[in-house]
N, C-alpha and C. Protein backbone atom coordinates (compact mmCIF):
# COMPACT_ATOMS: atom_id res chain seq x y z
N UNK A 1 -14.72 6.41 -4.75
CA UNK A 1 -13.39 6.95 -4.64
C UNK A 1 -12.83 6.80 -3.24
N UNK A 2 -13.51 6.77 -2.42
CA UNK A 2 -13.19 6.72 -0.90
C UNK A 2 -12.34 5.48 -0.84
N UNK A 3 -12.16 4.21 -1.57
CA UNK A 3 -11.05 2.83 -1.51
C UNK A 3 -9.58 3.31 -2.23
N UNK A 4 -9.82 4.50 -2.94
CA UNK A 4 -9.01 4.46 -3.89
C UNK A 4 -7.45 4.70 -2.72
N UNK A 5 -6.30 4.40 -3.71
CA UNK A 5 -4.77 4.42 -2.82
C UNK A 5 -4.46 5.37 -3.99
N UNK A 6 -3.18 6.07 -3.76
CA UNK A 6 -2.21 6.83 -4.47
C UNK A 6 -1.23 6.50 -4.21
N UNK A 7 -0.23 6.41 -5.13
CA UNK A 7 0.89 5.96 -5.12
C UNK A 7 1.95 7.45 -4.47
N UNK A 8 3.13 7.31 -3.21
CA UNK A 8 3.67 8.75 -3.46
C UNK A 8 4.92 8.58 -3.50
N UNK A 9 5.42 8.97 -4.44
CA UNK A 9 7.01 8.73 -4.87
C UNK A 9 7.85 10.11 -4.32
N UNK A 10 9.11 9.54 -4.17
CA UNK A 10 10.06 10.57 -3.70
C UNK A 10 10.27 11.75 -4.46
N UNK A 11 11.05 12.28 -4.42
CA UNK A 11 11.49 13.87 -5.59
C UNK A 11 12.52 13.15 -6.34
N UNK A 12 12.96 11.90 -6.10
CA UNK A 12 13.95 10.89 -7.02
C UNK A 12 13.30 9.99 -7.76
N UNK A 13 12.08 10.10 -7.63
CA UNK A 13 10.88 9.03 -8.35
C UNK A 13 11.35 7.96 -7.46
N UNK A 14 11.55 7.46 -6.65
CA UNK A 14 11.35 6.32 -5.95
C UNK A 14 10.44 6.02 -5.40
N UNK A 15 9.79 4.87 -5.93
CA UNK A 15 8.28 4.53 -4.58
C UNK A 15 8.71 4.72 -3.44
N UNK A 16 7.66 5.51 -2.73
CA UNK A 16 7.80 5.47 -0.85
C UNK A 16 6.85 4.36 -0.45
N UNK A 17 5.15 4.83 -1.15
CA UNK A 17 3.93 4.15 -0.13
C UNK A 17 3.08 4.63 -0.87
N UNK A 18 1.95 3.59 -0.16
CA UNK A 18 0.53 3.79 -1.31
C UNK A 18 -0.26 4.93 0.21
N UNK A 19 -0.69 5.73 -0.35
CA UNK A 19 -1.56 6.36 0.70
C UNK A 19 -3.67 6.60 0.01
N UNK A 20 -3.74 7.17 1.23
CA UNK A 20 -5.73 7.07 0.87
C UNK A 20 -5.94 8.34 0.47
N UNK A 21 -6.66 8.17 -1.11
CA UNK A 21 -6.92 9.60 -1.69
C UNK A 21 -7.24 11.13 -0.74
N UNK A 22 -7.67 10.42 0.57
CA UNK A 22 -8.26 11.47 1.79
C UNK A 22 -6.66 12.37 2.12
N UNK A 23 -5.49 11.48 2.45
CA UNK A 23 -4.59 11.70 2.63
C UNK A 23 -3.59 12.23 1.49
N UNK A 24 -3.62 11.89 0.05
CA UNK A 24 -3.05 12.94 -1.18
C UNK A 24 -3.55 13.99 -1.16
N UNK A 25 -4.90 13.87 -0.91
CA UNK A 25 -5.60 15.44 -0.66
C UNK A 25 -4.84 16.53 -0.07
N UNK A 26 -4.56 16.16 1.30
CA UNK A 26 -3.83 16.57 2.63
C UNK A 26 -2.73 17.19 2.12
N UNK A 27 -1.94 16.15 1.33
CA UNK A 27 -0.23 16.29 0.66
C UNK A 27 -0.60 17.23 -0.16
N UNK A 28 -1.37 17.27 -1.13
CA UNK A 28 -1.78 18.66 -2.01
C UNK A 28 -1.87 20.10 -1.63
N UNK A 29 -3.12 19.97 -0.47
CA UNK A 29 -3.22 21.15 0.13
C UNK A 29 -1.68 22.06 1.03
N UNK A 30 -1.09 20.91 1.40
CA UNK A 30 -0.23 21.42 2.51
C UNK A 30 1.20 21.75 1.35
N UNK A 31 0.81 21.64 -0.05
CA UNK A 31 1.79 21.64 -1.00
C UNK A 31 3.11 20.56 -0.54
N UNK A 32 3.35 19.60 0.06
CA UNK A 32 4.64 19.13 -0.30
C UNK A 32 4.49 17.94 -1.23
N UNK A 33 3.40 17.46 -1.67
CA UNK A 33 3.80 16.85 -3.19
C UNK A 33 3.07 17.67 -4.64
N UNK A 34 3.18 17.08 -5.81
CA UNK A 34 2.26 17.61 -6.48
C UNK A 34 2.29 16.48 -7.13
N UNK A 35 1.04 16.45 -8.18
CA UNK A 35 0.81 15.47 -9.08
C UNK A 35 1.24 15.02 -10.34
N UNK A 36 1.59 14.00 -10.40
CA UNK A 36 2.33 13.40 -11.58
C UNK A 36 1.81 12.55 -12.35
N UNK A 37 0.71 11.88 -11.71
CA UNK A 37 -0.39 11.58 -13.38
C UNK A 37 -1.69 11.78 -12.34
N UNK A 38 -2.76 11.96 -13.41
CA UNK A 38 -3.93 12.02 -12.51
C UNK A 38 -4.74 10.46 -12.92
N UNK A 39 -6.05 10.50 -12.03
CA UNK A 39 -6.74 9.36 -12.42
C UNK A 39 -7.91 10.35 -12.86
N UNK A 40 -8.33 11.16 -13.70
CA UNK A 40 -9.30 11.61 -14.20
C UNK A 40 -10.50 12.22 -13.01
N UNK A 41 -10.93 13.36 -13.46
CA UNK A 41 -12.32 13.60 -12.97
C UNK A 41 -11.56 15.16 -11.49
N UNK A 42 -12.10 15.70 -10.41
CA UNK A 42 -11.82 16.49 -9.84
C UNK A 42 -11.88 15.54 -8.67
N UNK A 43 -11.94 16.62 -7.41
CA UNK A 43 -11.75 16.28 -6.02
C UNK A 43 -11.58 17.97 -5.19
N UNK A 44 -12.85 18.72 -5.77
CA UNK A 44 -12.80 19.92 -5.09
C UNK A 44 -11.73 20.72 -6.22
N UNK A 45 -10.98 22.04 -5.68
CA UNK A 45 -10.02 22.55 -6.89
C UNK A 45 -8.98 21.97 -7.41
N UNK A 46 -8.88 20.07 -6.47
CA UNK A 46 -7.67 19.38 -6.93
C UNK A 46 -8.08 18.19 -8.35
N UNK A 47 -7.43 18.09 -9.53
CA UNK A 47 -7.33 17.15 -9.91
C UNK A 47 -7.40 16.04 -9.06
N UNK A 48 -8.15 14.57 -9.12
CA UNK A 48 -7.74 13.63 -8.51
C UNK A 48 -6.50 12.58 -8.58
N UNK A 49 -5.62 12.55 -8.09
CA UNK A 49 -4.00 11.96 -8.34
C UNK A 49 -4.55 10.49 -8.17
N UNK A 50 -3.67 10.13 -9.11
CA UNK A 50 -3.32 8.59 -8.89
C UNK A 50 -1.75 8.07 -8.83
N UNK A 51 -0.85 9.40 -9.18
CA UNK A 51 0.63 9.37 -8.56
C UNK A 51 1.01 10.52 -8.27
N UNK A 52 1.73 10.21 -6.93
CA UNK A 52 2.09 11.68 -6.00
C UNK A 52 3.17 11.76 -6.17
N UNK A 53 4.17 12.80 -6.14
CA UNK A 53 5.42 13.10 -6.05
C UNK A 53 6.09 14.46 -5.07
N UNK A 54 6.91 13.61 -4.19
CA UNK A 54 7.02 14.74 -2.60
C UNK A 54 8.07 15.84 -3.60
N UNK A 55 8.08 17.08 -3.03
CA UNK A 55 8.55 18.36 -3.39
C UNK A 55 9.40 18.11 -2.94
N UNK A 56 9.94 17.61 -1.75
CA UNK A 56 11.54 17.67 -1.53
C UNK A 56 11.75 15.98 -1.09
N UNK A 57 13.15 15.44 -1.67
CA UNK A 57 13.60 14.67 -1.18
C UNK A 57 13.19 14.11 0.48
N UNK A 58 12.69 12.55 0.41
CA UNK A 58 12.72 12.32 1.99
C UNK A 58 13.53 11.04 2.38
N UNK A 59 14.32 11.11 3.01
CA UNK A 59 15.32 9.69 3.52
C UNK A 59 14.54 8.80 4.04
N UNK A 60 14.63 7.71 3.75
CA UNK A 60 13.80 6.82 4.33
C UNK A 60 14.38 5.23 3.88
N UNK A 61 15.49 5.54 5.12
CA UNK A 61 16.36 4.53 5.66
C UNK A 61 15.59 2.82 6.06
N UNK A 62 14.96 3.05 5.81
CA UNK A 62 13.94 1.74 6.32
C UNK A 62 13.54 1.09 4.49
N UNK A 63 13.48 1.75 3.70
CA UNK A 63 13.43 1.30 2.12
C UNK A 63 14.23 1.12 1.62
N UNK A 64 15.38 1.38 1.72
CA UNK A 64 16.38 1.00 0.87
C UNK A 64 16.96 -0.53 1.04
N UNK A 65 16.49 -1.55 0.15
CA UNK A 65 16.93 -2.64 -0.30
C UNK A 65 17.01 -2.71 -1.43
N UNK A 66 17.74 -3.93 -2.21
CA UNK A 66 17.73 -4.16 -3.52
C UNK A 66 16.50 -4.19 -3.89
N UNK A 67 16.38 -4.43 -5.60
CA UNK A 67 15.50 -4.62 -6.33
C UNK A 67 14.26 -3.42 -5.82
N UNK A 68 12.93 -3.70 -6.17
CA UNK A 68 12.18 -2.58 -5.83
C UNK A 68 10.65 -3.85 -5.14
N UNK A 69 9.91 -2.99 -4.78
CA UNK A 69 8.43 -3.43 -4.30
C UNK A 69 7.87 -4.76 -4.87
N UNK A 70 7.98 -5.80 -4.35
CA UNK A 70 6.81 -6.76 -5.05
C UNK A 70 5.22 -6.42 -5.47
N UNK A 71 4.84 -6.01 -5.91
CA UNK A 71 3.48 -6.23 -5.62
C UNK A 71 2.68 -6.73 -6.66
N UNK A 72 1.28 -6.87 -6.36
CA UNK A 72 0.27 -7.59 -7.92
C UNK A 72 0.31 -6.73 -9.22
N UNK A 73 0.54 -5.50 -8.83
CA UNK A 73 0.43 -4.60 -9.85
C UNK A 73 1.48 -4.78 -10.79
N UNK A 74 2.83 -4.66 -10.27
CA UNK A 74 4.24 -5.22 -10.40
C UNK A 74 4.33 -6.67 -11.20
N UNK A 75 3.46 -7.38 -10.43
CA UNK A 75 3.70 -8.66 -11.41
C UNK A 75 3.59 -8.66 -12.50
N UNK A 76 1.65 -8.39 -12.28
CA UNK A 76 1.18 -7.92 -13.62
C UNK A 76 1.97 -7.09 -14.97
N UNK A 77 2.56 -6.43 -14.73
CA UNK A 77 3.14 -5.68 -15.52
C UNK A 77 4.51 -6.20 -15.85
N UNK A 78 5.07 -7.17 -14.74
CA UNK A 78 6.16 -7.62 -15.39
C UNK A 78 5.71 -9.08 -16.40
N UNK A 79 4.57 -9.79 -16.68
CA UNK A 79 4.28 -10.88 -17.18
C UNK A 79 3.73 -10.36 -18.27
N UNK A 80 2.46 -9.70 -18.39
CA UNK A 80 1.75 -8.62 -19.02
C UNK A 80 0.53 -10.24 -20.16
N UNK A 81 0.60 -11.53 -19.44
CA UNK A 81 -0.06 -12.36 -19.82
C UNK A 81 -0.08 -13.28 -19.01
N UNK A 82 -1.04 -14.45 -19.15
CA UNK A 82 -1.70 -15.05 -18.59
C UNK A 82 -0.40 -16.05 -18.54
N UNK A 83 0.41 -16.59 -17.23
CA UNK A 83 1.42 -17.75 -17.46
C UNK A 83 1.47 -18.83 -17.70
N UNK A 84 0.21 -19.12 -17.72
CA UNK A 84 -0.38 -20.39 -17.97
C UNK A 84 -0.92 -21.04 -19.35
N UNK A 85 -1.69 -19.93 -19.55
CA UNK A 85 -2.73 -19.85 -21.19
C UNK A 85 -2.05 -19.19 -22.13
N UNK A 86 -1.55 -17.88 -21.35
CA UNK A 86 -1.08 -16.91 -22.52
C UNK A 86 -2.02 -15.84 -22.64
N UNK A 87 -3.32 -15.70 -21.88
CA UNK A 87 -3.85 -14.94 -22.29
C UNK A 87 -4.08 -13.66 -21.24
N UNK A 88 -5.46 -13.01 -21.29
CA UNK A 88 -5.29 -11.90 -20.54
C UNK A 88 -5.11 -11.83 -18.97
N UNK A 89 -4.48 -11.29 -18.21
CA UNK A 89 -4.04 -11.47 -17.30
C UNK A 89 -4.68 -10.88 -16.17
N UNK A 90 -5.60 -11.51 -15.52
CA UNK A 90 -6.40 -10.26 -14.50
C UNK A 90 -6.07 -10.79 -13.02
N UNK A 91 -5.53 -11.67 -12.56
CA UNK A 91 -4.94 -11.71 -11.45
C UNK A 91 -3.86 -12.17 -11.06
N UNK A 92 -3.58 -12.74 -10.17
CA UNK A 92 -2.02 -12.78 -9.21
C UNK A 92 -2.09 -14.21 -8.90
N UNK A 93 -1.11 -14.90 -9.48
CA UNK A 93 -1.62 -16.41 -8.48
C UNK A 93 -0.15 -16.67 -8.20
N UNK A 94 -0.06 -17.24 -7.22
CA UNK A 94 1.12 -17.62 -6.43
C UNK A 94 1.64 -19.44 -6.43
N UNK A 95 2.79 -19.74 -7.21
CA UNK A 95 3.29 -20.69 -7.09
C UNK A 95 3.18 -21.80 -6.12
N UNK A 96 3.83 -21.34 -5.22
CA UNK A 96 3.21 -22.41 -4.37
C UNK A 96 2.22 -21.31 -3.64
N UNK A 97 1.11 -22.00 -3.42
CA UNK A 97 -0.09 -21.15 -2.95
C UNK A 97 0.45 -20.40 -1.21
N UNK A 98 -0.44 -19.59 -0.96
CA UNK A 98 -0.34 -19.21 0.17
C UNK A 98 -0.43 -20.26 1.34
N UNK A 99 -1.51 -20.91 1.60
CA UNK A 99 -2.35 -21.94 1.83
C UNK A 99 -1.00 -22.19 2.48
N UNK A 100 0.16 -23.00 1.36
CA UNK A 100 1.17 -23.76 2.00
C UNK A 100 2.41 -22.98 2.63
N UNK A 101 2.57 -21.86 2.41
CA UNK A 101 3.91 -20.95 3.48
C UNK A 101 4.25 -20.10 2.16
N UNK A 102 3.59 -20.20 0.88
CA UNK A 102 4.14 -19.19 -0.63
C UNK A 102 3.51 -17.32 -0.22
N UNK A 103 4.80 -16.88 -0.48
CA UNK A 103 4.27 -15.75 -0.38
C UNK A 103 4.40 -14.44 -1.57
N UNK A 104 4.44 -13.82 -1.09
CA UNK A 104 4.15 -12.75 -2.44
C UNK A 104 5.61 -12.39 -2.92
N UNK A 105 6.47 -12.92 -3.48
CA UNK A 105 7.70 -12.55 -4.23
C UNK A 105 7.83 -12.71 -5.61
N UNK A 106 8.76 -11.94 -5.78
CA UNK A 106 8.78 -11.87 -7.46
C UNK A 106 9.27 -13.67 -8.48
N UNK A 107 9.53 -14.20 -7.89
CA UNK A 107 10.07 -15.73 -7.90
C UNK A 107 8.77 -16.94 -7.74
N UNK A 108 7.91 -16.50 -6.77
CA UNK A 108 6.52 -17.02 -6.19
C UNK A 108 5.65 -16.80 -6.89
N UNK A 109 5.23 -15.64 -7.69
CA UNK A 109 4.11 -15.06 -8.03
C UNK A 109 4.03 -14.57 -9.56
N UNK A 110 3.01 -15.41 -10.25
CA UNK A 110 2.88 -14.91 -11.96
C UNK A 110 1.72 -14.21 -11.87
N UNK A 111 1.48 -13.48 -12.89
CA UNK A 111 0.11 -13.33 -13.57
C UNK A 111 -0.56 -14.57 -14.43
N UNK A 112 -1.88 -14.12 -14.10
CA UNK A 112 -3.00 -15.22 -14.51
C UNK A 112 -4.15 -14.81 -14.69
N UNK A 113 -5.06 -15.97 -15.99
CA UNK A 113 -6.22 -14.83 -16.27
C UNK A 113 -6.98 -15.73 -14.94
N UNK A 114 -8.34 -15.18 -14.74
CA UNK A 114 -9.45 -15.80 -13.82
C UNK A 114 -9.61 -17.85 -14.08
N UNK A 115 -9.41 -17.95 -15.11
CA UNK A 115 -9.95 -19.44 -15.13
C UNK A 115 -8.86 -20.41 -15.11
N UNK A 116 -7.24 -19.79 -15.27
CA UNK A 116 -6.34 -20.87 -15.12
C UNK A 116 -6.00 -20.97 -13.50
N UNK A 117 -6.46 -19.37 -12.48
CA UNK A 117 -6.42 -19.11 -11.23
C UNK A 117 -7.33 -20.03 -10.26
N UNK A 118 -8.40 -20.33 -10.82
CA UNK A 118 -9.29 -21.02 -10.02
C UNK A 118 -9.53 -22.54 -10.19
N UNK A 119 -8.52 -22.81 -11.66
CA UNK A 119 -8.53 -24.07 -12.28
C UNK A 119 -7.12 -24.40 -10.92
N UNK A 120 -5.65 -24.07 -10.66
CA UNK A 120 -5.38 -24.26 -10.47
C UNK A 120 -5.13 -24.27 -8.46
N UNK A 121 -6.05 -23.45 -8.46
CA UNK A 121 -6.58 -23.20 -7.07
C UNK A 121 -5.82 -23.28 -5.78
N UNK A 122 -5.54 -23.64 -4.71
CA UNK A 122 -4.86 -23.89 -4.19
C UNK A 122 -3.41 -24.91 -3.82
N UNK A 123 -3.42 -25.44 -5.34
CA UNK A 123 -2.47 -26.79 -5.57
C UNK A 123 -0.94 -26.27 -5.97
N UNK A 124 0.01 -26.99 -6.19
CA UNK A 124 1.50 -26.56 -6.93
C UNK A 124 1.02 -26.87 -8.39
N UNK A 125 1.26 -26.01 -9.90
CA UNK A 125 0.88 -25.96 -10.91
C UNK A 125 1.63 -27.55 -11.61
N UNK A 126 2.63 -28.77 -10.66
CA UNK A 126 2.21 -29.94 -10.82
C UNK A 126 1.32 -30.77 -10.60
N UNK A 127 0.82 -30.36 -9.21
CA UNK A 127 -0.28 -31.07 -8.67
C UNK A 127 -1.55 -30.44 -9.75
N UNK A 128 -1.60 -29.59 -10.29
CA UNK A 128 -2.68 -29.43 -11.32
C UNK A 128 -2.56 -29.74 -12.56
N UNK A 129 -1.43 -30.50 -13.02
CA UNK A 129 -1.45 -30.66 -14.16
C UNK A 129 -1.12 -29.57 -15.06
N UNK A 130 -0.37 -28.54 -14.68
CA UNK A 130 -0.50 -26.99 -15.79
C UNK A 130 1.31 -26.74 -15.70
N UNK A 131 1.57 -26.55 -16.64
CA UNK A 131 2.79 -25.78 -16.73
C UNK A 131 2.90 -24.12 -17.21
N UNK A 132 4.07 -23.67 -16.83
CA UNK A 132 4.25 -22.17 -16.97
C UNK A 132 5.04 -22.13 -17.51
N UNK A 133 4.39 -20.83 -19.03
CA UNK A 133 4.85 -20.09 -20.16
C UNK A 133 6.24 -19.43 -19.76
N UNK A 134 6.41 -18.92 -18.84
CA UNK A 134 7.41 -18.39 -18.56
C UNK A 134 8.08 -18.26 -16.78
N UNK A 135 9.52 -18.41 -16.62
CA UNK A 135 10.12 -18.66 -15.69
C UNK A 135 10.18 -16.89 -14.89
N UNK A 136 9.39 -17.11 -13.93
CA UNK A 136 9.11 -16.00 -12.85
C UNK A 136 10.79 -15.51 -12.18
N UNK A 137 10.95 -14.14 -12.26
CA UNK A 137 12.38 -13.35 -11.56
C UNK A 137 12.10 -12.30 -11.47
N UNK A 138 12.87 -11.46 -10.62
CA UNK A 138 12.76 -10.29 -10.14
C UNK A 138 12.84 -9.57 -11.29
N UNK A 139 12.73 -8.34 -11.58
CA UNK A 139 12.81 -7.78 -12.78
C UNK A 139 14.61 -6.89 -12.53
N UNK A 140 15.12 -6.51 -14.02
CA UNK A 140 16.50 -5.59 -13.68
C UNK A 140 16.52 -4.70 -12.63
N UNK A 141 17.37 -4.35 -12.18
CA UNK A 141 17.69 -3.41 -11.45
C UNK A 141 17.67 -1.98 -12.12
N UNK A 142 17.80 -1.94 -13.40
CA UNK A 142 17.76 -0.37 -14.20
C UNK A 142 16.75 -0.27 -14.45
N UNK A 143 15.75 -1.45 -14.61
CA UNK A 143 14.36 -0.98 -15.27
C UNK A 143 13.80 -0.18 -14.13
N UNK A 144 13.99 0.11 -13.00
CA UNK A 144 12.89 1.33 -12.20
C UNK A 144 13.99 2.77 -12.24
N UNK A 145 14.79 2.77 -13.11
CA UNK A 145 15.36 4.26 -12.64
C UNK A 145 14.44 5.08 -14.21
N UNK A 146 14.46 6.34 -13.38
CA UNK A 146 13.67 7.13 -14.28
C UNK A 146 14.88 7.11 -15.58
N UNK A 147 14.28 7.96 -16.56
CA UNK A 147 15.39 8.33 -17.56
C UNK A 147 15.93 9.23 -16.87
N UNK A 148 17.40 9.90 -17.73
CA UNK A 148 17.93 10.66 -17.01
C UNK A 148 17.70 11.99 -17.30
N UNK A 149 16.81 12.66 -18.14
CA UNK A 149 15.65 13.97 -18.29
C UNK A 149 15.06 14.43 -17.23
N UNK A 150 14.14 12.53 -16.45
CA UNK A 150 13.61 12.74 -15.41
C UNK A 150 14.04 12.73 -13.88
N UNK A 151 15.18 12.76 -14.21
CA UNK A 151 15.92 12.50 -12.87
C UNK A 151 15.88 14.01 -12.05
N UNK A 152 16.70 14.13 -10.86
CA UNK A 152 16.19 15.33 -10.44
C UNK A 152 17.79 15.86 -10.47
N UNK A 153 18.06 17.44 -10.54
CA UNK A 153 19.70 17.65 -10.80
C UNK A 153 20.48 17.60 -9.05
């Protein structure tokens, strides 16, 4: 548990930052978040969190851009299959590879299972001979707002 991250979202459900379970701890005890899903099992009298949510609104003028967070998790979930095969999807592979200046954007980066990832390895998915199931984009802009139940008044 000591690798594990927590996710801690605003009092608007907006992602802020991933923090170290040592540090949700902290946010627990000192009460300004509470927990909004757990990852199973304890952590002393706390449930162990795997999403945090701050008690009061925090501005944080430095996040606000369009669209929301790239990340692998993100991809994953926006492909929810392998782009290549079609099948199960257990990692992140990047269009044009890192290797050459590709970096982690929603445009750059599909999901992929392990063997079309290492088949296609550091090459452009022409230079490997492989084409992709589906054309990589940022996801909507409405798909990250909570419903409006969960919104805050």
């Amino acid at each position: 548990m000591a690798d594990s991250y927590v996710l801690v979202l605003n009092a608007s459900y907006e992602p802020l930052q991933r923090v170290s379970l040592r540090h949700a701890i902290k946010m627990l005890v000192r009460e300004v978040a509470v927990v909004e899903e757990e990852a199973g099992g304890t952590f002393g009298p706390f449930p162990v969190p795997k999403v945090l949510r701050l008690v009061r609104y925090v501005v944080a003028k430095w996040r606000h851009r369009r669209g929301h967070l790239c990340t692998k998790s993100a991809i994953k979930a926006r492909d929810r299959m392998c782009a290549y095969c079609g099948g199960s999807a257990e990692t992140v592979d990047h269009i044009v590879p890192r290797s050459r200046g590709g970096g982690l954007t929603w445009e750059n980066a599909v999901a992929a299972c392990l063997r079309c990832n290492h088949r296609k390895a550091d090459r452009t998915p022409a230079e490997a001979g492989m084409t992709l199931l589906l054309q990589p984009s940022a996801p909507p802009a409405w798909s990250w707002h909570p419903p409006a139940a969960e919104q805050p008044a």
